[in-house]
N, C-alpha and C. Protein backbone atom coordinates (compact mmCIF):
# COMPACT_ATOMS: atom_id res chain seq x y z
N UNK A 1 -79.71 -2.00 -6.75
CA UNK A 1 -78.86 -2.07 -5.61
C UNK A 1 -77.63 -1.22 -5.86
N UNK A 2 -77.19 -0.33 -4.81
CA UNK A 2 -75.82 0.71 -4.92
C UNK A 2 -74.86 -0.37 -4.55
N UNK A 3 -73.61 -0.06 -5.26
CA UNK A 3 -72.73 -0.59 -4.88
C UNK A 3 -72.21 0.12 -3.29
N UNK A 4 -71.21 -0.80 -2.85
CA UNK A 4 -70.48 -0.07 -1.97
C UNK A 4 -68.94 0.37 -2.26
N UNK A 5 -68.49 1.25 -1.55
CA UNK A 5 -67.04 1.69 -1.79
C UNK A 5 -66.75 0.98 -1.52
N UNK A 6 -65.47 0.47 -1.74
CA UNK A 6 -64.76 -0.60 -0.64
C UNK A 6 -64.21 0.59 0.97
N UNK A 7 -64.07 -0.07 1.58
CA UNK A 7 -63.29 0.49 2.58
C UNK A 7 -61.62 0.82 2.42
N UNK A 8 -61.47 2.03 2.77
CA UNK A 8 -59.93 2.35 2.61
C UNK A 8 -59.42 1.29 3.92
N UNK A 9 -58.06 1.00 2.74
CA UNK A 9 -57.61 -0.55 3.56
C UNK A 9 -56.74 0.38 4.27
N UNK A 10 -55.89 -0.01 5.55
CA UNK A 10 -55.05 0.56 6.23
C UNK A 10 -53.86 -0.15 5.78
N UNK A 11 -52.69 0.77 5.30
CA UNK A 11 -51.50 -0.37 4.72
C UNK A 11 -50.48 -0.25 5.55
N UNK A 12 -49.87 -0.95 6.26
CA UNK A 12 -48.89 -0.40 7.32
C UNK A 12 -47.88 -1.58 7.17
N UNK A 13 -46.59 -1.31 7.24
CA UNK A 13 -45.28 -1.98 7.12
C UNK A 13 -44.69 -2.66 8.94
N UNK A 14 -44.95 -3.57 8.94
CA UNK A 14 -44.33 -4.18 9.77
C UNK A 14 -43.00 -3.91 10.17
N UNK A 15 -42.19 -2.95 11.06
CA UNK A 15 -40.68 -2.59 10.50
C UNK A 15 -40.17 -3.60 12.02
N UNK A 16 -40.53 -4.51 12.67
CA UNK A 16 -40.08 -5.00 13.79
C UNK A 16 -39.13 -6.00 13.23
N UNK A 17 -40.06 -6.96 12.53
CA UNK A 17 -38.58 -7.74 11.93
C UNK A 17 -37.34 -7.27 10.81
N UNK A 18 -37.06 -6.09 10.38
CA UNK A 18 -36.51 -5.87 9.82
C UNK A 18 -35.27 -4.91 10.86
N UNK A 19 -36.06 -4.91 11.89
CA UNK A 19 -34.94 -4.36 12.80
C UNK A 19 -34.81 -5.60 13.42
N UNK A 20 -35.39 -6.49 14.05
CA UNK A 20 -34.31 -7.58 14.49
C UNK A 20 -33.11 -8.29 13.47
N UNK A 21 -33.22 -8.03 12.17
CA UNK A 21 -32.49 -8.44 11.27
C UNK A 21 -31.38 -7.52 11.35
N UNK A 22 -31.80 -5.93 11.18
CA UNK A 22 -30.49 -5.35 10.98
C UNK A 22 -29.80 -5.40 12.38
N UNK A 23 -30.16 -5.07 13.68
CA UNK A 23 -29.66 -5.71 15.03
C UNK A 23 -28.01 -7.09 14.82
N UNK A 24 -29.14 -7.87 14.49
CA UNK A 24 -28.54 -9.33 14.25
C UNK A 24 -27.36 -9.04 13.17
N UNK A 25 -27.78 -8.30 11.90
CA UNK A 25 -26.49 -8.13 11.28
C UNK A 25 -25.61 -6.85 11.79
N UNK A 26 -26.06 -5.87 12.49
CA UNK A 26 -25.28 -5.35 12.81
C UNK A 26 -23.95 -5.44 14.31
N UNK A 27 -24.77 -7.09 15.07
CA UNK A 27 -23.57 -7.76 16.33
C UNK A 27 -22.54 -8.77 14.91
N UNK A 28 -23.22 -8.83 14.06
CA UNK A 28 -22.21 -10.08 13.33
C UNK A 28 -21.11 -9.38 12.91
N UNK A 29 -21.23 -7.99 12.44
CA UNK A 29 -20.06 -7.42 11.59
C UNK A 29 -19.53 -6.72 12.69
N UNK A 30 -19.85 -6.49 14.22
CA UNK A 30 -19.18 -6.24 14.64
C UNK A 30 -18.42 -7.17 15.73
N UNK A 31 -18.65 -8.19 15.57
CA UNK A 31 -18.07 -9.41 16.41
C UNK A 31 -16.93 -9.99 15.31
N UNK A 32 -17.43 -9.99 14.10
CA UNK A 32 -16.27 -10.49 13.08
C UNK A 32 -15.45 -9.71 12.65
N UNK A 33 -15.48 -8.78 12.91
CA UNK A 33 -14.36 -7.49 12.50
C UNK A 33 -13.51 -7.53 13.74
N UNK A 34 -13.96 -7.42 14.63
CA UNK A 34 -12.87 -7.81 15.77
C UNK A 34 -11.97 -8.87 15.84
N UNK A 35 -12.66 -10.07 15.31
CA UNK A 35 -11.73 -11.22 14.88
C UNK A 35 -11.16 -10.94 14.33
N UNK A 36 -11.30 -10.14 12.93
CA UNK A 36 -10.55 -10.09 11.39
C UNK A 36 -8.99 -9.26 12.43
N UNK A 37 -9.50 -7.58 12.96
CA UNK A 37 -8.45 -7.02 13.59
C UNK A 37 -7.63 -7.80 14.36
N UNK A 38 -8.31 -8.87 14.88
CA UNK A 38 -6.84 -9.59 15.95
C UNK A 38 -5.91 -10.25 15.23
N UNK A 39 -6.69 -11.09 14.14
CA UNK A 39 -5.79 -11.78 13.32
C UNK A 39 -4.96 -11.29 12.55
N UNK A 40 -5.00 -10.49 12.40
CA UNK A 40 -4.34 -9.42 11.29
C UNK A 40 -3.80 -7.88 12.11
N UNK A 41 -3.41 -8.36 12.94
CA UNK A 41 -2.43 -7.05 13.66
C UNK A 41 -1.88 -6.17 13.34
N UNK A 42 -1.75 -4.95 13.21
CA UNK A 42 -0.83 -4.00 13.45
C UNK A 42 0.22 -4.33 13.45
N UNK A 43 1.63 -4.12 12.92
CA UNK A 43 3.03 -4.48 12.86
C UNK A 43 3.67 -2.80 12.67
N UNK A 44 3.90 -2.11 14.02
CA UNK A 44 4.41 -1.46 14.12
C UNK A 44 5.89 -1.20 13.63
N UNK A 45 6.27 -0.27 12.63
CA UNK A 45 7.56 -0.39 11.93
C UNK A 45 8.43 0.66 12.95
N UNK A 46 9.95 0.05 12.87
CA UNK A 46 10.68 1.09 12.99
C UNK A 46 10.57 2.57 12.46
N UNK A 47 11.09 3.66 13.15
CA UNK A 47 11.84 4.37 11.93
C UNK A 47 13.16 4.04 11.70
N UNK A 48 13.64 4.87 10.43
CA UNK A 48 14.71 5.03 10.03
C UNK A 48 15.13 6.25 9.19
N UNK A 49 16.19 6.72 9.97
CA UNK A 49 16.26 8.11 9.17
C UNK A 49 16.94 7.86 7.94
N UNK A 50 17.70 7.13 7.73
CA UNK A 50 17.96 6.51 5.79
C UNK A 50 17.33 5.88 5.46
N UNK A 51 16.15 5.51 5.76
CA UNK A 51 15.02 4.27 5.42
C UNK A 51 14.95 4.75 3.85
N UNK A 52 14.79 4.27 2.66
CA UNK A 52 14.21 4.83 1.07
C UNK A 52 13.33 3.84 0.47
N UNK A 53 12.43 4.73 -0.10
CA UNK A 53 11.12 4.04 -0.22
C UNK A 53 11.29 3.27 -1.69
N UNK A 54 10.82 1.94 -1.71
CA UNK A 54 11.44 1.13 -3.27
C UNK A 54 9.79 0.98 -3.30
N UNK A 55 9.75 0.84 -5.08
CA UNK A 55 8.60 1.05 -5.60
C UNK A 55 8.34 -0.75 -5.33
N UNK A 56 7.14 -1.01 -5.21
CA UNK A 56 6.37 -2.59 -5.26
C UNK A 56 7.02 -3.35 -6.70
N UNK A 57 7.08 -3.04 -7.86
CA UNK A 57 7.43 -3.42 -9.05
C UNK A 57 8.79 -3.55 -8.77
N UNK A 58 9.77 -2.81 -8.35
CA UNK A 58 11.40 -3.38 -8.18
C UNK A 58 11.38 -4.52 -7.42
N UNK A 59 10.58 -4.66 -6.66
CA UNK A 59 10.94 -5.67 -5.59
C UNK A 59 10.98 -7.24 -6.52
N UNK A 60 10.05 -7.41 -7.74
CA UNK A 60 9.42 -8.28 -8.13
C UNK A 60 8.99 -9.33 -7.36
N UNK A 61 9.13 -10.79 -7.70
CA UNK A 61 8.39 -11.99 -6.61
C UNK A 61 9.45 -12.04 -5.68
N UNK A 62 8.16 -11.52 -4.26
CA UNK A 62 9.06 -11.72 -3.06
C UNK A 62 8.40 -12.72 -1.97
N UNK A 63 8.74 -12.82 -0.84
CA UNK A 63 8.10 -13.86 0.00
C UNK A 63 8.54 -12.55 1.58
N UNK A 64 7.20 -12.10 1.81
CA UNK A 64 7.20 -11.03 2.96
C UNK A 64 7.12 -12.07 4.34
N UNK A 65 7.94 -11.48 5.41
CA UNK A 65 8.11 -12.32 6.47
C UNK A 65 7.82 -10.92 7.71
N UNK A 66 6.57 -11.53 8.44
CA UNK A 66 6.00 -10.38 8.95
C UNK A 66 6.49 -11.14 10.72
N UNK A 67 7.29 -9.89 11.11
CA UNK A 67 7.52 -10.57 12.59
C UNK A 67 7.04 -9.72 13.75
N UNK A 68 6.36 -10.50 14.57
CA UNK A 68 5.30 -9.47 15.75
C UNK A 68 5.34 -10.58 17.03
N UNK A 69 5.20 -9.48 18.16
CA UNK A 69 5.31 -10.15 19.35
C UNK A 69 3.98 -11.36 19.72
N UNK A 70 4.13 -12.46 20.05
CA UNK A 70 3.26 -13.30 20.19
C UNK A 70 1.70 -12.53 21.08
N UNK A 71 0.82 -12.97 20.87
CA UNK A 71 -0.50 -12.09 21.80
C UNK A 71 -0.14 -12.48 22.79
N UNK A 72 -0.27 -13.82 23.46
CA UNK A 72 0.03 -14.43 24.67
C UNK A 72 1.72 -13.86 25.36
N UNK A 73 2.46 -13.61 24.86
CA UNK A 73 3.67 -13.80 25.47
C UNK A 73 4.05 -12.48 24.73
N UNK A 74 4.52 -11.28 24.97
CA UNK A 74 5.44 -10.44 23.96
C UNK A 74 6.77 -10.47 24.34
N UNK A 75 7.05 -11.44 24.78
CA UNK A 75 8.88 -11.96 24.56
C UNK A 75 9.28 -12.77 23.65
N UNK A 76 7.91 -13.68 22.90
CA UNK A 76 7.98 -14.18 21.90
C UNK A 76 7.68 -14.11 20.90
N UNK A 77 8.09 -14.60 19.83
CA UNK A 77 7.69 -14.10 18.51
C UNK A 77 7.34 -14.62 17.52
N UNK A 78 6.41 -13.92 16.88
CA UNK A 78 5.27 -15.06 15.83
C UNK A 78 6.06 -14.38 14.60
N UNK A 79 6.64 -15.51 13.61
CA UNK A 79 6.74 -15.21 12.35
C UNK A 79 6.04 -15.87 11.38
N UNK A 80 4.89 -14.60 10.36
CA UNK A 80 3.87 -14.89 10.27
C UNK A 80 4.42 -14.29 9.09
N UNK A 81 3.11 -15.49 7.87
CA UNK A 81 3.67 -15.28 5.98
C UNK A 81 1.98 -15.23 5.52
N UNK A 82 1.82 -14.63 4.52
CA UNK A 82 0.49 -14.74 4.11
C UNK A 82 0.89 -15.61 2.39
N UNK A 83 0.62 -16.49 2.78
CA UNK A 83 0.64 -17.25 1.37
C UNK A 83 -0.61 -17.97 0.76
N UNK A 84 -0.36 -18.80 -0.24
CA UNK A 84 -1.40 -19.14 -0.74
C UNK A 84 -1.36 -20.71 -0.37
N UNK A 85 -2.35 -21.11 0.20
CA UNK A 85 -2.52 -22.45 0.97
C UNK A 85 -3.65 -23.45 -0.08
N UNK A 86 -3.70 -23.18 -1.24
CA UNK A 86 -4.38 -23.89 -2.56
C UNK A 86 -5.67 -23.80 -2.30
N UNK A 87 -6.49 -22.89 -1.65
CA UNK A 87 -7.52 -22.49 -1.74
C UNK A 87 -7.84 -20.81 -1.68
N UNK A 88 -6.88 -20.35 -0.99
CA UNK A 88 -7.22 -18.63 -0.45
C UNK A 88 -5.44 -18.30 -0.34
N UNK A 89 -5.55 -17.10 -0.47
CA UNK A 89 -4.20 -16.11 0.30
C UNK A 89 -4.42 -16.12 2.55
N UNK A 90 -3.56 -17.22 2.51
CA UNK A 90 -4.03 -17.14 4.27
C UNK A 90 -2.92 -16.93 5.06
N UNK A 91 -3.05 -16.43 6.46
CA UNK A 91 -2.07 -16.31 7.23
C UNK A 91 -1.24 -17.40 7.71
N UNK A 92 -0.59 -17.63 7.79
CA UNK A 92 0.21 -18.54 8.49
C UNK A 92 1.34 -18.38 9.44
N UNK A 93 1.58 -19.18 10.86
CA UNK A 93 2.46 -18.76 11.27
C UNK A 93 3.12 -19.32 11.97
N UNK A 94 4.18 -18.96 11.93
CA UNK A 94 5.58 -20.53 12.31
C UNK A 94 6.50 -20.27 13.65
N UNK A 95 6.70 -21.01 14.06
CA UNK A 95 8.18 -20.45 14.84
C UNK A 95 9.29 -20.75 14.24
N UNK A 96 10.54 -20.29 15.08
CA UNK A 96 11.83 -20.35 14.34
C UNK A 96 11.90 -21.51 13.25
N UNK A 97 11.90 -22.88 13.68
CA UNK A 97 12.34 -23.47 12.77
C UNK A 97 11.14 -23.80 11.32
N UNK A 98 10.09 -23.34 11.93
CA UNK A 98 9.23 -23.70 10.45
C UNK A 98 9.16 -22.22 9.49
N UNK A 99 9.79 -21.03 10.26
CA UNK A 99 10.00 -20.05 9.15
C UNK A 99 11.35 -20.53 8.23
N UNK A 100 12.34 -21.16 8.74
CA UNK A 100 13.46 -21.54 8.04
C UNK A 100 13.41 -22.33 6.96
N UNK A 101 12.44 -23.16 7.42
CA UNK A 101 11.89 -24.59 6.04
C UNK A 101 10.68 -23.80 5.13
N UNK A 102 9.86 -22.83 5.75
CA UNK A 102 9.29 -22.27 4.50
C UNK A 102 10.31 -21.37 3.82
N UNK A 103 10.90 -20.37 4.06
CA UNK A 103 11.83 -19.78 3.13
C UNK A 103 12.94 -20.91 2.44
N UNK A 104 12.79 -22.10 2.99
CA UNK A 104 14.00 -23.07 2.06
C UNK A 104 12.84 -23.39 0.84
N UNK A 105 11.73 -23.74 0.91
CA UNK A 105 10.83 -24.24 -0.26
C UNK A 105 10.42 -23.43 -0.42
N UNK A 106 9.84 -21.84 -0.50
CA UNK A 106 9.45 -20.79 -1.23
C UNK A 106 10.70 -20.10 -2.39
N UNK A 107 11.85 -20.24 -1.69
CA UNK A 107 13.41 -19.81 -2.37
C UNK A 107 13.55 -20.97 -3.66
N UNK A 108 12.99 -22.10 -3.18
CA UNK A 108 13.38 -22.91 -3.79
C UNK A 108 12.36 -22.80 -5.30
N UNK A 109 11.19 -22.35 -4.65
CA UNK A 109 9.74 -22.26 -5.64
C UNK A 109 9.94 -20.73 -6.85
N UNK A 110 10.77 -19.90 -5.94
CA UNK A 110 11.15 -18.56 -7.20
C UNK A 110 12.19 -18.76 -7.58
N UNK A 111 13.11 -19.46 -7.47
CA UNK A 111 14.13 -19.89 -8.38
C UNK A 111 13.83 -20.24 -9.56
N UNK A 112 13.04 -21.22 -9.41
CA UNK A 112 12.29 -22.25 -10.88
C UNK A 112 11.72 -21.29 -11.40
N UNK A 113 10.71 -20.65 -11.01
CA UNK A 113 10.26 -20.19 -11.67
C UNK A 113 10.21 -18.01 -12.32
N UNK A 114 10.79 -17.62 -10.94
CA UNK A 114 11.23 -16.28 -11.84
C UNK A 114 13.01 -16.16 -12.07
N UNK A 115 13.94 -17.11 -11.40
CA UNK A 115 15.15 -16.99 -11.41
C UNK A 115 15.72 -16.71 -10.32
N UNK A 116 15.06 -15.41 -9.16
CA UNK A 116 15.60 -15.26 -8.07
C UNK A 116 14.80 -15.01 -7.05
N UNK A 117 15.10 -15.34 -5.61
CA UNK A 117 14.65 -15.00 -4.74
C UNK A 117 14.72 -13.93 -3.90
N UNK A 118 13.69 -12.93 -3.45
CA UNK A 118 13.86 -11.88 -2.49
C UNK A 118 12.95 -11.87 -1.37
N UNK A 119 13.24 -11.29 -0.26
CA UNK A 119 12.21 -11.68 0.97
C UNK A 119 12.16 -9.92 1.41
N UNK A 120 11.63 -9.93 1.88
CA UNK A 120 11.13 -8.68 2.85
C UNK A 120 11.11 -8.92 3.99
N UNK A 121 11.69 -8.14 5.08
CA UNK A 121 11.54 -8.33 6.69
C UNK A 121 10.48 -7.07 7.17
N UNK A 122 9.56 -7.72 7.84
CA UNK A 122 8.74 -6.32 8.15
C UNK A 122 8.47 -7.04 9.75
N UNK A 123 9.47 -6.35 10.67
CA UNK A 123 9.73 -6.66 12.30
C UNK A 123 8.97 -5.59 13.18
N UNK A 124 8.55 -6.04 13.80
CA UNK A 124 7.26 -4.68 14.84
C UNK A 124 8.64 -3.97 15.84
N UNK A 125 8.36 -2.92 16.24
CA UNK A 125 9.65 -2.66 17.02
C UNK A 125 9.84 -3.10 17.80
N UNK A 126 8.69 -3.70 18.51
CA UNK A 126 8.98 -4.48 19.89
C UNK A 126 9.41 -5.81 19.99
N UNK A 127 9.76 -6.34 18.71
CA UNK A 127 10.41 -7.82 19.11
C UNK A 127 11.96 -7.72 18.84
N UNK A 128 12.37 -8.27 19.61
CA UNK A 128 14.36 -8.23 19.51
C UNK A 128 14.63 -8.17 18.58
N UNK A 129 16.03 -7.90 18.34
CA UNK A 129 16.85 -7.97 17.38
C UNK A 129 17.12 -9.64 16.96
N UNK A 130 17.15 -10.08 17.94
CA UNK A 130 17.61 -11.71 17.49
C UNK A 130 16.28 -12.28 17.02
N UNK A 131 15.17 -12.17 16.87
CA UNK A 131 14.30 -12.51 16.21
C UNK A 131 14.15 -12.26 14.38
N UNK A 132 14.77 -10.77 14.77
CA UNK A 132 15.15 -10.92 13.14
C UNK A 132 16.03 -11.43 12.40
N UNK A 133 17.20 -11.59 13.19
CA UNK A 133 18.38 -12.10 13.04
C UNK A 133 18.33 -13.57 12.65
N UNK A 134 17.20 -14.13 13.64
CA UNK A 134 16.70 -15.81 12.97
C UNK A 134 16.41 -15.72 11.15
N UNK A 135 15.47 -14.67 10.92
CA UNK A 135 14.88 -14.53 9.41
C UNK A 135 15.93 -14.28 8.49
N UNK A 136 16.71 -13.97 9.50
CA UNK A 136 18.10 -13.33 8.09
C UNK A 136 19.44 -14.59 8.03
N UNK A 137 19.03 -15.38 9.04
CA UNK A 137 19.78 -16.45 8.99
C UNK A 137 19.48 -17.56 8.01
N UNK A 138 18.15 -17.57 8.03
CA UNK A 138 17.08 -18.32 7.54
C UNK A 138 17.17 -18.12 6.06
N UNK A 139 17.25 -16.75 5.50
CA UNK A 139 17.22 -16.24 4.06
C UNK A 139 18.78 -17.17 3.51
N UNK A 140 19.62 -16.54 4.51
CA UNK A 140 21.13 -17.05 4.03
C UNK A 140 20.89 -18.37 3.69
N UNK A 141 20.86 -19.39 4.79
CA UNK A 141 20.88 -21.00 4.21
C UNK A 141 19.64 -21.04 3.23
N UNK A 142 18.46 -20.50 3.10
CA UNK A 142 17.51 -20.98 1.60
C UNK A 142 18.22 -20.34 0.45
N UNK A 143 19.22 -19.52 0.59
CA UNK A 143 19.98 -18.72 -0.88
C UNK A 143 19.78 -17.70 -0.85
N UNK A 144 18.73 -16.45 -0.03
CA UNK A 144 18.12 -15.89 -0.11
C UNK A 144 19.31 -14.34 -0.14
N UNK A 145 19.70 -13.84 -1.13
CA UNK A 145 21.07 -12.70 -1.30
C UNK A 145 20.13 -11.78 -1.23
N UNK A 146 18.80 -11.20 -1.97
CA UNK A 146 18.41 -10.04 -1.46
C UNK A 146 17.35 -9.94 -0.44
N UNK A 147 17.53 -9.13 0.74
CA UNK A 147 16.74 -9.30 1.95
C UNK A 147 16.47 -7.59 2.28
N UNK A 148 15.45 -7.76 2.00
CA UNK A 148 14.96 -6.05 2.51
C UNK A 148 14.32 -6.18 3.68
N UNK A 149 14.41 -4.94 4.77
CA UNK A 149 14.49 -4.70 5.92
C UNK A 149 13.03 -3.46 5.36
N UNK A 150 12.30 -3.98 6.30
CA UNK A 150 10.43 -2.57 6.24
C UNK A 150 10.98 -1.60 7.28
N UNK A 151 10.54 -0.42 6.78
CA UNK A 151 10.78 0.52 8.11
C UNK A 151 10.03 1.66 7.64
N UNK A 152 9.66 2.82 8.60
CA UNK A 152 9.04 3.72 8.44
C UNK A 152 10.35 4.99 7.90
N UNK A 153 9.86 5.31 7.02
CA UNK A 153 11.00 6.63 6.80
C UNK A 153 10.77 7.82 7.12
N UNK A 154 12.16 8.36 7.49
CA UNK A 154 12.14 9.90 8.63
C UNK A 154 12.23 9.60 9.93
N UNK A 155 12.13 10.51 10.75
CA UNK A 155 13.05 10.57 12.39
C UNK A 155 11.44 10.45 12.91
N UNK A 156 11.84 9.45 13.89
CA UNK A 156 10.60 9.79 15.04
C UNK A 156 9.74 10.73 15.66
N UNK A 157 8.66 11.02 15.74
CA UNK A 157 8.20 12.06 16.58
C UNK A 157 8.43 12.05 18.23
N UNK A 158 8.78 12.88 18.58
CA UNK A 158 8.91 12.59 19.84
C UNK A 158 7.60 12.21 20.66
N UNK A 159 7.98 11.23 21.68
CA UNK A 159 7.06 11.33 22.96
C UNK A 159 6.38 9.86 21.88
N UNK A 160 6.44 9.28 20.94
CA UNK A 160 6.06 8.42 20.43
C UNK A 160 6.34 7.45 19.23
């Protein structure tokens, strides 16, 4: 008795579910990146034509106070800290009086432990002056003597 060949098998790759997969992952990263961008806004800086750029290392431990016009309302203003909430580095964000009580217990937290406190103001251009003026009030009663002001350095371009 002859053997037989086998039959050439036909091998073919199914690629349908591997495109409903990449589909599916490709609405997720773009539905969650949109979240990530809202939450994490743009904070348009001033310029300043004496603005001077200080290296990250001079500043040593600081507590950055990021101020931007509310989404809902841009007459109001979200002052927003990225700290560490004992699980992650997360956003957080206060109005007037709960930015005042976190800079009283963060001032209070680099004292102990590096000696002094410094804050950073980084204000979008579009929220008032008296909004910053709250943060710098705020620094004064937590102790807060050095207070740096964010800004873009050099003169504006025109028309923008």
């Amino acid at each position: 008795m002859r053997d037989r060949l086998p039959h050439p098998i036909n091998a073919t790759v199914n690629l349908a579910p591997m495109v409903d997969v990449m589909m599916c992952l490709i609405i997720f990263f773009l539905l969650g990146s949109r979240l990530v961008a809202e939450q994490y806004r743009r904070i348009d800086l001033a310029h300043a034509a004496s603005a001077r750029e200080i290296e990250r290392d001079r500043l040593g431990a600081r507590v950055v106070v990021n101020i931007r016009p509310a989404a809902d309302d841009p007459l109001v203003a979200e002052y927003v800290v990225h700290a560490w909430n004992g699980e992650r580095i997360a956003e957080i964000v206060f109005d007037e009086a709960g930015v005042a009580d976190f800079l009283r217990q963060r001032a209070a937290q680099l004292r102990e432990t590096v000696g002094e406190a410094r804050c950073v103001v980084r204000a979008d251009r579009e929220v008032p002056y008296g909004r910053v003026e709250t943060v710098l009030r705020a620094c004064g009663s937590a102790g807060i003597s050095n207070v740096y002001l964010s800004a873009r350095t050099g003169r504006e371009q025109e028309g923008g």
